[in-house]
Protein backbone atom coordinates (compact mmCIF):
# COMPACT_ATOMS: atom_id res chain seq x y z
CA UNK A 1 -8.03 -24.30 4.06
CA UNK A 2 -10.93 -22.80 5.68
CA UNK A 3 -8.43 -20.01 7.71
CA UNK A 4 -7.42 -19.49 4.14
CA UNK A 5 -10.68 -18.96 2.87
CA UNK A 6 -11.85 -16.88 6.23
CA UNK A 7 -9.30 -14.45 6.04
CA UNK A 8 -10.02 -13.69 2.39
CA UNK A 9 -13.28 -13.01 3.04
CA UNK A 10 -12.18 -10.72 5.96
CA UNK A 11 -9.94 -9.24 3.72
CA UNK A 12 -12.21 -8.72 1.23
CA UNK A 13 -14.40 -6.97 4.02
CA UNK A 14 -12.06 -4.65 4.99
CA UNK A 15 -11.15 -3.82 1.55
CA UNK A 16 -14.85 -3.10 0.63
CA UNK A 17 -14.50 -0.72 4.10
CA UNK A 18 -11.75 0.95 2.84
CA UNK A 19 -13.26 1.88 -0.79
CA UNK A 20 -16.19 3.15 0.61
CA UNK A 21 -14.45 5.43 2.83
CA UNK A 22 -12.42 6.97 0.25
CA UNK A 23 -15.76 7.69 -1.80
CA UNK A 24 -14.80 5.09 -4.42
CA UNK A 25 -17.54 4.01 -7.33
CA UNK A 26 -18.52 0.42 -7.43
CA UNK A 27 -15.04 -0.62 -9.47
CA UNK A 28 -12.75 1.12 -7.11
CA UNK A 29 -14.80 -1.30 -4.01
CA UNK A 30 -14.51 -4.27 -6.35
CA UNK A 31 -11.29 -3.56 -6.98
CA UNK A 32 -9.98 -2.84 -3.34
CA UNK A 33 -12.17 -6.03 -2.16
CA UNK A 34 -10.37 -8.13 -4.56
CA UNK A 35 -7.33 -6.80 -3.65
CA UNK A 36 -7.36 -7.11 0.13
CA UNK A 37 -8.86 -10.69 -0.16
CA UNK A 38 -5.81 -11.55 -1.99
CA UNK A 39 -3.41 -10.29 0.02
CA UNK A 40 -5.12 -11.77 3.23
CA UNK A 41 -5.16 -15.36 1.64
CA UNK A 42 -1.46 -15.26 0.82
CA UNK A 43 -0.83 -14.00 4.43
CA UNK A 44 -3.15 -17.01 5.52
CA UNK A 45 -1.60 -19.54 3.28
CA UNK A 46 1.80 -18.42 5.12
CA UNK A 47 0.43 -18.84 8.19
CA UNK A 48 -0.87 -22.55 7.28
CA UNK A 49 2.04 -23.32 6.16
CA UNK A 50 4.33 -22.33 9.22
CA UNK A 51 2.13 -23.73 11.57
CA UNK A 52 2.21 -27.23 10.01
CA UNK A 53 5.59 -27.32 9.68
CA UNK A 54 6.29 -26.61 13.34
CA UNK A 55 3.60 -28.81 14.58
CA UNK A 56 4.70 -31.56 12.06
């Protein structure tokens, strides 16, 4: 859980990156941050999950 939890933080991260590059305003960097994070846990979660069911 806490690889889940990393990467949505780095997602989150790179997300806030990303907003402030394109000049967003502070919902557009919410927005993106929430966004990313999201993403990054799912792809996480995946991850988990494939790596416990081929060490299992």
């Amino acid at each position: 859980m806490l690889v889940v939890f990393g990467l949505a933080v780095a997602g989150a991260l790179l997300g806030v990156r990303a907003a402030r590059k394109r000049n967003g305003s502070g919902a557009d960097i919410a927005q993106y941050a929430a966004g990313y994070g999201i993403a990054f846990a799912l792809i996480g979660l995946v991850l988990s999950l494939v790596i416990a069911r081929m060490v299992a």
